[in-house]
C-alpha atoms as a PDB file:
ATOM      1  CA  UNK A   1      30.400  59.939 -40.779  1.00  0.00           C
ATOM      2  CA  UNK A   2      26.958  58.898 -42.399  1.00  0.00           C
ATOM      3  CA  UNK A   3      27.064  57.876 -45.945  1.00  0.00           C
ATOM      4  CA  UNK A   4      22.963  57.334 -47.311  1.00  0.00           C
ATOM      5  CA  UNK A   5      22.199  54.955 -50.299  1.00  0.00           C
ATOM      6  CA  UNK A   6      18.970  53.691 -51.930  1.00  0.00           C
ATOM      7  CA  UNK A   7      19.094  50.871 -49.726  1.00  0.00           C
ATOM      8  CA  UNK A   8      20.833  51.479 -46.813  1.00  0.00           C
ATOM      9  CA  UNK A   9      22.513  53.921 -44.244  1.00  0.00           C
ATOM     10  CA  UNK A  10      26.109  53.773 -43.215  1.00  0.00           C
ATOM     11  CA  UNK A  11      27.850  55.161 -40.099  1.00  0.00           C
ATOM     12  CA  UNK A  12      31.267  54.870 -39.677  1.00  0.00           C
ATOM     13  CA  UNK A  13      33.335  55.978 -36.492  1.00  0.00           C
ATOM     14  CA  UNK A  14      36.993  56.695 -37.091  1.00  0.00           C
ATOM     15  CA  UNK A  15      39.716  56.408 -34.131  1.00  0.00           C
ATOM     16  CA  UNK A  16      43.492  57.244 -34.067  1.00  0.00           C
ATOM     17  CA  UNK A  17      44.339  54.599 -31.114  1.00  0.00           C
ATOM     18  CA  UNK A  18      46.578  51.859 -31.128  1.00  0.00           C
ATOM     19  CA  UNK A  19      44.672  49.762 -33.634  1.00  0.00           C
ATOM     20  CA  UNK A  20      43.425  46.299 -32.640  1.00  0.00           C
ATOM     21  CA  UNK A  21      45.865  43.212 -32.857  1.00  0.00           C
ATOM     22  CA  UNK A  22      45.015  40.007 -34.557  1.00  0.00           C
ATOM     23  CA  UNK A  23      44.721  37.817 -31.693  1.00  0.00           C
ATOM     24  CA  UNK A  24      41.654  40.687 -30.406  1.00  0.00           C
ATOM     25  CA  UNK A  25      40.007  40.488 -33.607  1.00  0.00           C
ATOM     26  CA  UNK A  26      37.624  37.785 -32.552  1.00  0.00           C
ATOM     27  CA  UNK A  27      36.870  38.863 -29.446  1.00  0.00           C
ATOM     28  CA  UNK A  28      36.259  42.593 -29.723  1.00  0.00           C
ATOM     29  CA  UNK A  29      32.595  42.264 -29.636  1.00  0.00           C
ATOM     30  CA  UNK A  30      32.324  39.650 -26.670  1.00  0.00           C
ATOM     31  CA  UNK A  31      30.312  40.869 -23.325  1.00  0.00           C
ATOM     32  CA  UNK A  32      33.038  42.339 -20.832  1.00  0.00           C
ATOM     33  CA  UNK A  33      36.071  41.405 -23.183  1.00  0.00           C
ATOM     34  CA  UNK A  34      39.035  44.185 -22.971  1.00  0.00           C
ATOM     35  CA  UNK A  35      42.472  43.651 -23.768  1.00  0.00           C
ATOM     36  CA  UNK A  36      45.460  44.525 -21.612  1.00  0.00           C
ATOM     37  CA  UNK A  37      46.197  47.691 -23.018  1.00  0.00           C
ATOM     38  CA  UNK A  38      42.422  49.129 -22.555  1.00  0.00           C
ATOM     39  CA  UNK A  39      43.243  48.037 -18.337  1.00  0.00           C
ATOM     40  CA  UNK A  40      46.216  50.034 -18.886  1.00  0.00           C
ATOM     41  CA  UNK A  41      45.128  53.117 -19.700  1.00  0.00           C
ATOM     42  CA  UNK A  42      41.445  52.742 -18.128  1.00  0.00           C
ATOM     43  CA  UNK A  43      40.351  50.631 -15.770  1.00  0.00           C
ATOM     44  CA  UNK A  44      36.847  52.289 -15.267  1.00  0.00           C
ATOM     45  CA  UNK A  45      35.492  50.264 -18.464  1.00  0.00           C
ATOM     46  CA  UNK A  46      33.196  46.983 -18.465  1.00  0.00           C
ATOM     47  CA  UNK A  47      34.315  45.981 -21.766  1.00  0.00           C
ATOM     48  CA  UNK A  48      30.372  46.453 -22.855  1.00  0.00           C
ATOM     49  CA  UNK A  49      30.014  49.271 -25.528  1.00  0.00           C
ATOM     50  CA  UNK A  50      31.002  47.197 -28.750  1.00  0.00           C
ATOM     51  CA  UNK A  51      29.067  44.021 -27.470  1.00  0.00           C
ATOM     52  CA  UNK A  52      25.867  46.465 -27.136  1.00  0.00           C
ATOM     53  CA  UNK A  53      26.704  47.670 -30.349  1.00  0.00           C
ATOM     54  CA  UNK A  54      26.525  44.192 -31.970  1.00  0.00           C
ATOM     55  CA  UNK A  55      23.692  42.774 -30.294  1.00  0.00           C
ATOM     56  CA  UNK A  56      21.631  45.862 -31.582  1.00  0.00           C
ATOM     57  CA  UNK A  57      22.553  45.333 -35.111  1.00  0.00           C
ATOM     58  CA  UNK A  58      21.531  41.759 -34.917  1.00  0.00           C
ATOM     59  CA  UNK A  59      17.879  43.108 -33.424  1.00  0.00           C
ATOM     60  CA  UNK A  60      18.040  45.811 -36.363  1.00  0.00           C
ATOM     61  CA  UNK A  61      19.046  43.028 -39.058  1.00  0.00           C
ATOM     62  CA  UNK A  62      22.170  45.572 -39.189  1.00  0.00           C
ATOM     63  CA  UNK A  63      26.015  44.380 -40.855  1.00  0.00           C
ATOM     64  CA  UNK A  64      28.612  45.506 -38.217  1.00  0.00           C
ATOM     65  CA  UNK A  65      32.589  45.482 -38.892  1.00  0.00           C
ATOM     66  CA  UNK A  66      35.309  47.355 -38.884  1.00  0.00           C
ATOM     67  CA  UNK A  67      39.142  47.531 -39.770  1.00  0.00           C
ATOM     68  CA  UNK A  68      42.129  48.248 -38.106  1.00  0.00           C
ATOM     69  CA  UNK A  69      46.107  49.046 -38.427  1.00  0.00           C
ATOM     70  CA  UNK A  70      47.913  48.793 -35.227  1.00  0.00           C
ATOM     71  CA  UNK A  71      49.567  52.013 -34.249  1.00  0.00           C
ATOM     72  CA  UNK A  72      47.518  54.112 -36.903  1.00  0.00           C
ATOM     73  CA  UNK A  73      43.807  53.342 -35.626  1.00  0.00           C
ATOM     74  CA  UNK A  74      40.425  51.630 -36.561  1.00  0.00           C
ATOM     75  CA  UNK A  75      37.453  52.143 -38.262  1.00  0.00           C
ATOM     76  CA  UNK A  76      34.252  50.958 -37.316  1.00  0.00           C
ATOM     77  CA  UNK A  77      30.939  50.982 -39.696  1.00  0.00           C
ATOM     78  CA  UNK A  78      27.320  49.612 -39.354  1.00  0.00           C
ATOM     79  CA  UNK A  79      25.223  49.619 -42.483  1.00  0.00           C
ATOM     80  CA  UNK A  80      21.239  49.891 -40.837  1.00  0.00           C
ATOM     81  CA  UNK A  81      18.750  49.026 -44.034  1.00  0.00           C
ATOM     82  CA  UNK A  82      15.941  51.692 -44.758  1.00  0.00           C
ATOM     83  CA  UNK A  83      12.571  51.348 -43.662  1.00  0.00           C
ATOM     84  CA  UNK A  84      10.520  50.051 -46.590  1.00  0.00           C
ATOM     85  CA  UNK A  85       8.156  52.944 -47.156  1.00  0.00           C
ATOM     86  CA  UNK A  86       4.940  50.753 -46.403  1.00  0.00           C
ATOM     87  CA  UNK A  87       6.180  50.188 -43.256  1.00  0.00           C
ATOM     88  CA  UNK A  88       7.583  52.876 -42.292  1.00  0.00           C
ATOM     89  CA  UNK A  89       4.496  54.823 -40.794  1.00  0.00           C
ATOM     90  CA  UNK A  90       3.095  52.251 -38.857  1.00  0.00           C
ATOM     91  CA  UNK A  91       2.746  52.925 -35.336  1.00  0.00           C
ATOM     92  CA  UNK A  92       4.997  49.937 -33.365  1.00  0.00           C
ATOM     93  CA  UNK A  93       2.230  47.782 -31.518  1.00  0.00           C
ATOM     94  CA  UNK A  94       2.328  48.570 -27.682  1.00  0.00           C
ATOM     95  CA  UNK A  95       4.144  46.330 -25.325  1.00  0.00           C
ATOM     96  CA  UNK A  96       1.843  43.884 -23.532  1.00  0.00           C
ATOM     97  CA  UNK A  97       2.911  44.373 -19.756  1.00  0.00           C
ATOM     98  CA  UNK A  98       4.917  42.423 -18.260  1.00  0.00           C
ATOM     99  CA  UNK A  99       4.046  40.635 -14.807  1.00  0.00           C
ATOM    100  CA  UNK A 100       7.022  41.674 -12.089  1.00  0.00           C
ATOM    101  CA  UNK A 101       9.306  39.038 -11.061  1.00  0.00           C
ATOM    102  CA  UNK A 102       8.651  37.532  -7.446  1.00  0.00           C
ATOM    103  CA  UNK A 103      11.475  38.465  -5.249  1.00  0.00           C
ATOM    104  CA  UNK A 104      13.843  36.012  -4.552  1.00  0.00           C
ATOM    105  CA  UNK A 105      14.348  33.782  -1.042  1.00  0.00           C
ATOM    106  CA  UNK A 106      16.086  35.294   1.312  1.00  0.00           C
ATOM    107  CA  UNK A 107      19.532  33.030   1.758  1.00  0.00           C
ATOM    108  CA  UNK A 108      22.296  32.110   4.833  1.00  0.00           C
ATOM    109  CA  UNK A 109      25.879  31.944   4.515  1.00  0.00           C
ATOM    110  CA  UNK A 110      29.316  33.130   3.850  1.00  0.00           C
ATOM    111  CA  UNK A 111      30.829  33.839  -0.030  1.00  0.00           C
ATOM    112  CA  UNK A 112      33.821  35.135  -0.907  1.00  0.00           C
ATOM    113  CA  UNK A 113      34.019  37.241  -4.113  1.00  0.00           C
ATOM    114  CA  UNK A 114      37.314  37.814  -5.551  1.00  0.00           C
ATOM    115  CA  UNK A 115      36.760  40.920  -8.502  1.00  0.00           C
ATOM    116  CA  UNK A 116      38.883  43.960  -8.419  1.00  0.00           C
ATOM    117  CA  UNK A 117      36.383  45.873 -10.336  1.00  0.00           C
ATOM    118  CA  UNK A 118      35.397  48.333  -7.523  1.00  0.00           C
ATOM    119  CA  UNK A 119      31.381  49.233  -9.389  1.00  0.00           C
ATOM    120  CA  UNK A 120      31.025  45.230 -10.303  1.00  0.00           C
ATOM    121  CA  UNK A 121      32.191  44.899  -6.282  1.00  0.00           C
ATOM    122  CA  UNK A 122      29.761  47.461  -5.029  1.00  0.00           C
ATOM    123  CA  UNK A 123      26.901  45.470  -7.426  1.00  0.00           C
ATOM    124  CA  UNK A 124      27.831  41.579  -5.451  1.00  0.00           C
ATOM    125  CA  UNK A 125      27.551  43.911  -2.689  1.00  0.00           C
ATOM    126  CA  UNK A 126      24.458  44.914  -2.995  1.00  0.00           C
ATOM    127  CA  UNK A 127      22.960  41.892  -4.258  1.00  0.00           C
ATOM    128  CA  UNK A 128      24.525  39.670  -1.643  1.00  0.00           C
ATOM    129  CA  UNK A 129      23.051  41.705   1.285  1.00  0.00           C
ATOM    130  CA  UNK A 130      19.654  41.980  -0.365  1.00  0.00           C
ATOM    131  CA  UNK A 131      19.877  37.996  -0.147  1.00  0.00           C
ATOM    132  CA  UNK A 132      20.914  38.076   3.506  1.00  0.00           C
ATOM    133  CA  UNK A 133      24.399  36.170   2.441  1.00  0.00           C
ATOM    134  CA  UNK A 134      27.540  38.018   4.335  1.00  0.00           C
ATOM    135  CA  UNK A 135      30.135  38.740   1.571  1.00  0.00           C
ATOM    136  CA  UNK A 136      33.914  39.563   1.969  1.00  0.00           C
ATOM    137  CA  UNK A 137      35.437  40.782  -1.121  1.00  0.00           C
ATOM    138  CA  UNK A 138      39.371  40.764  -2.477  1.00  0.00           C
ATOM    139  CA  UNK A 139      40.865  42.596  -5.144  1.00  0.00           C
ATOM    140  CA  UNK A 140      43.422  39.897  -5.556  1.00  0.00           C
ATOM    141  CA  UNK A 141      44.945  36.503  -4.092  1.00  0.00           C
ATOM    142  CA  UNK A 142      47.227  38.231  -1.393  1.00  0.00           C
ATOM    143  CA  UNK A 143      43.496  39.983   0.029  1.00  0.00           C
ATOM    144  CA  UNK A 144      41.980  37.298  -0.630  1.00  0.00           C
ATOM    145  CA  UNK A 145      44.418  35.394   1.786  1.00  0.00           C
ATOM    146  CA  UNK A 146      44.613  37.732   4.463  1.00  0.00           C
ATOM    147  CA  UNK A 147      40.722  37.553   5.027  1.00  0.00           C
ATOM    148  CA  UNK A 148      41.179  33.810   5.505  1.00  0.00           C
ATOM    149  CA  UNK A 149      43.962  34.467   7.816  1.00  0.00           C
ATOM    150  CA  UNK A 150      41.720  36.915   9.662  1.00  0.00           C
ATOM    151  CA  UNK A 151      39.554  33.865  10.689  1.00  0.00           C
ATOM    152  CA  UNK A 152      37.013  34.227   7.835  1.00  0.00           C
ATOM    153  CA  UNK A 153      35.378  30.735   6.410  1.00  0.00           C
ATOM    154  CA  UNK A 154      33.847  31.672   3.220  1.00  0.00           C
ATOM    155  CA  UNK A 155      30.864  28.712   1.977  1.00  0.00           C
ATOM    156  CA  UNK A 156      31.089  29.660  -1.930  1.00  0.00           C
ATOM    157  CA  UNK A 157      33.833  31.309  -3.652  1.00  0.00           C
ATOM    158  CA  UNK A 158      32.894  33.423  -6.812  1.00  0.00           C
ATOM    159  CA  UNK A 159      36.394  34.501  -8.463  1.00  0.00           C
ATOM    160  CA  UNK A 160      37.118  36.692 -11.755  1.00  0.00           C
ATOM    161  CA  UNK A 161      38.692  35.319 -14.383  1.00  0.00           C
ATOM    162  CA  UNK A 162      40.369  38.711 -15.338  1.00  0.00           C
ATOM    163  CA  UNK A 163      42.039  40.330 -12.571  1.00  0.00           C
ATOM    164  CA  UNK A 164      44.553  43.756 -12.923  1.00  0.00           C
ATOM    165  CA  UNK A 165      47.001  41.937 -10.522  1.00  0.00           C
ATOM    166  CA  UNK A 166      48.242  39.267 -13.885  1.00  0.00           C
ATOM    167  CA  UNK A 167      46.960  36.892 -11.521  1.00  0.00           C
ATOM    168  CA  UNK A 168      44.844  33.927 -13.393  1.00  0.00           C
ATOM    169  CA  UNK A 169      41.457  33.811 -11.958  1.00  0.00           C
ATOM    170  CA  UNK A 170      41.465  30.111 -12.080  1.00  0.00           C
ATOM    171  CA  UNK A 171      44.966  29.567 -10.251  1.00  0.00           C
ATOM    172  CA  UNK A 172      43.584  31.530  -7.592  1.00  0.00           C
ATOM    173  CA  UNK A 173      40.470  29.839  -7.412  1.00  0.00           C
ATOM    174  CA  UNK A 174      42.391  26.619  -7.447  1.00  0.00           C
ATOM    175  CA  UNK A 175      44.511  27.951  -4.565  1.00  0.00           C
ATOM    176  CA  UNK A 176      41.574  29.093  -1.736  1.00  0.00           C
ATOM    177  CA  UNK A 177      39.582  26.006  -2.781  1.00  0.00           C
ATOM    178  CA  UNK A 178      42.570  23.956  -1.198  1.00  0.00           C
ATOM    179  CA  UNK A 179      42.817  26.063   1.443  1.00  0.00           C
ATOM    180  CA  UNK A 180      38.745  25.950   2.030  1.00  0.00           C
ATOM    181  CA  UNK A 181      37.943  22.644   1.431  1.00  0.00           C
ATOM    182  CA  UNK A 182      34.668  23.095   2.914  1.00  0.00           C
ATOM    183  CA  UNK A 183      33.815  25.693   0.647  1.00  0.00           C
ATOM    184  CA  UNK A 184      32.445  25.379  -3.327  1.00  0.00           C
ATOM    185  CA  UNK A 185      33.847  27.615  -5.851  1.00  0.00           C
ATOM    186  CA  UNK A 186      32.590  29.134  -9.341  1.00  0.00           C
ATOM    187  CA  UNK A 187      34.148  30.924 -12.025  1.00  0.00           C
ATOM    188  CA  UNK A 188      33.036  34.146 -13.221  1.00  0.00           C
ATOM    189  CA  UNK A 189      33.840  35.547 -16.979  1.00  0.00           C
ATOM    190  CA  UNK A 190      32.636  37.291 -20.025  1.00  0.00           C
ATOM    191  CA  UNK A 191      34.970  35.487 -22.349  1.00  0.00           C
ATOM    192  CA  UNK A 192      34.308  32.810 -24.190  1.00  0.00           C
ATOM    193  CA  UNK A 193      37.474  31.694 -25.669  1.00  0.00           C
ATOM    194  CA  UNK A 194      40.015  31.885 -22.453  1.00  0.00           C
ATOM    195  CA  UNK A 195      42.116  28.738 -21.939  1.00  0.00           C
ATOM    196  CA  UNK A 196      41.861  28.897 -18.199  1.00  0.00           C
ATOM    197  CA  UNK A 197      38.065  28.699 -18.522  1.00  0.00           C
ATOM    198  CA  UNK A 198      38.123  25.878 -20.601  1.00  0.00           C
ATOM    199  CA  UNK A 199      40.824  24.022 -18.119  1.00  0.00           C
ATOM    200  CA  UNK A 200      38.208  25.143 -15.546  1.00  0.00           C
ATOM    201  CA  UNK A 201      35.353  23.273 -17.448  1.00  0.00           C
ATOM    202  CA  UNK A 202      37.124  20.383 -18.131  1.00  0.00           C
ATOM    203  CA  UNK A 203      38.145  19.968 -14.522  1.00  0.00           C
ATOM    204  CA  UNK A 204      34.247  20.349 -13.474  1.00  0.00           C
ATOM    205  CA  UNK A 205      34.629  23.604 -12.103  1.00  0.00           C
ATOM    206  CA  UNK A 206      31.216  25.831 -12.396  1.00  0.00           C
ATOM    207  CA  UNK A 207      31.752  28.471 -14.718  1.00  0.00           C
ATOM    208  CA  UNK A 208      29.081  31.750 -14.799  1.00  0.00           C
ATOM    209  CA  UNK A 209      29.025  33.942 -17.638  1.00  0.00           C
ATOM    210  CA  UNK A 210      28.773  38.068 -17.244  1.00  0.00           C
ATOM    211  CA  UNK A 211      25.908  39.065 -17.314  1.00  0.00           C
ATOM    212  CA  UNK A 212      25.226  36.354 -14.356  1.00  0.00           C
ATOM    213  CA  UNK A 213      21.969  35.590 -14.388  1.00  0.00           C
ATOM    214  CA  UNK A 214      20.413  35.777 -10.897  1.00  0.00           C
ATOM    215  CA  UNK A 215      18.361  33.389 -10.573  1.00  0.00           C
ATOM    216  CA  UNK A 216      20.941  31.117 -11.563  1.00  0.00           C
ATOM    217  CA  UNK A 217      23.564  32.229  -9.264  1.00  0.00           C
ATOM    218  CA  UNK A 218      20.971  32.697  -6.497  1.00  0.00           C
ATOM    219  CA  UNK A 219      20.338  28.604  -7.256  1.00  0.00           C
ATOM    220  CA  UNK A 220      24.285  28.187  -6.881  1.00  0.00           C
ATOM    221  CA  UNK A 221      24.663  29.641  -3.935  1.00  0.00           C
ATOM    222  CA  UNK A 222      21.772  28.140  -2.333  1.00  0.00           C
ATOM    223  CA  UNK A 223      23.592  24.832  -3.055  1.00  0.00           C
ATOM    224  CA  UNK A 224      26.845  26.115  -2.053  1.00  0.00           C
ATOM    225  CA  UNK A 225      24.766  26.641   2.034  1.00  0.00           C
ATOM    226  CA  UNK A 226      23.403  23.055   2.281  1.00  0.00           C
ATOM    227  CA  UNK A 227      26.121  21.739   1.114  1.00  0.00           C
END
């Protein structure tokens, strides 16, 4: 619904779903966060609509919230201020253009990615062969195993935090690292808050946060080959 005042315009967006537990409250709005029972009943989502919801408010100067009742349903509302009228017809100033990106180094090795997102998958995919790096990917420990077993010697290991299987993405990290101790690992997540992450950090494992930025993980797994 769309309720107009002097000031301001609210939209609201009403839901009859399970309603959103306390412990979710917080992180709702995080890049790629979605509880277990949004896996459950869908597990085509990125966990991205309310955190591009929030980061437009904050670019509109917008108030976002919303309130819930588990096992009646939520409301959401975002209150966008009016235009102040001497404003409001002027013509947004033209974008200056922007100077492409040079294209990153080609790169040499072996990495192991362990996501059992199948789009995210087909994205390392891509991304890895456009970097000459030959990837092998695992949906969970037990594939992730069986490559290994198959005779393949990953260089850099890039595992999920969140996996379907239960699995933590850290324990299974932990586990091909020992079996690969040639190889260097890194953590990949879009939460912020998770317990295995921080145990992660505060062992001095790498931790990359969704969205990855490439040139970043490009730098990491350049490492990862001379190493």
């Amino acid at each position: 619904g769309l309720l107009a005042t002097a000031g301001s315009c609210r939209i609201e967006v009403w839901d009859t779903g399970v309603g959103i537990a306390a412990a979710d409250r917080e992180r709702i709005f995080s890049p790629f966060y979605r509880n277990e029972h949004a896996w459950r009943i869908d597990s085509a989502g990125h966990g991205l609509g309310l955190a591009v919801v929030a980061r437009c408010a904050r670019l509109m100067d917008a108030s976002l919230g919303f309130e819930s009742r588990l096992g009646r349903g939520s409301r959401f509302w975002l209150r966008l201020p009016r235009a102040h009228p001497a404003l409001a017809g002027e013509a947004a100033a033209p974008l200056a253009p922007q100077t492409p990106a040079a294209p990153l180094p080609r790169l040499s090795g072996t990495c192991l990615v362990v996501d059992d997102d199948p789009l995210v998958t087909a994205a390392w995919r891509q991304m890895l062969q456009a970097w000459g790096v030959q990837g092998f990917f695992a949906e969970d420990a037990t594939q992730a195993f069986q490559l290994l077993d198959y005779g393949f010697h990953p260089q850099a290991i890039l595992c999920d935090q969140r996996l379907r299987s239960g699995e933590s993405g850290f324990d299974v990290l932990e586990a091909l690292l020992a079996r690969c101790p040639q190889a260097s690992g890194a953590m990949v997540s879009g939460e912020f808050h998770s317990p295995d992450l921080q145990r992660a950090q505060s062992e001095g494992y790498l931790v990359l946060r969704k969205p990855v930025d490439l040139a970043q993980l490009h730098g990491v797994l350049a490492r990862c080959f001379q190493s």
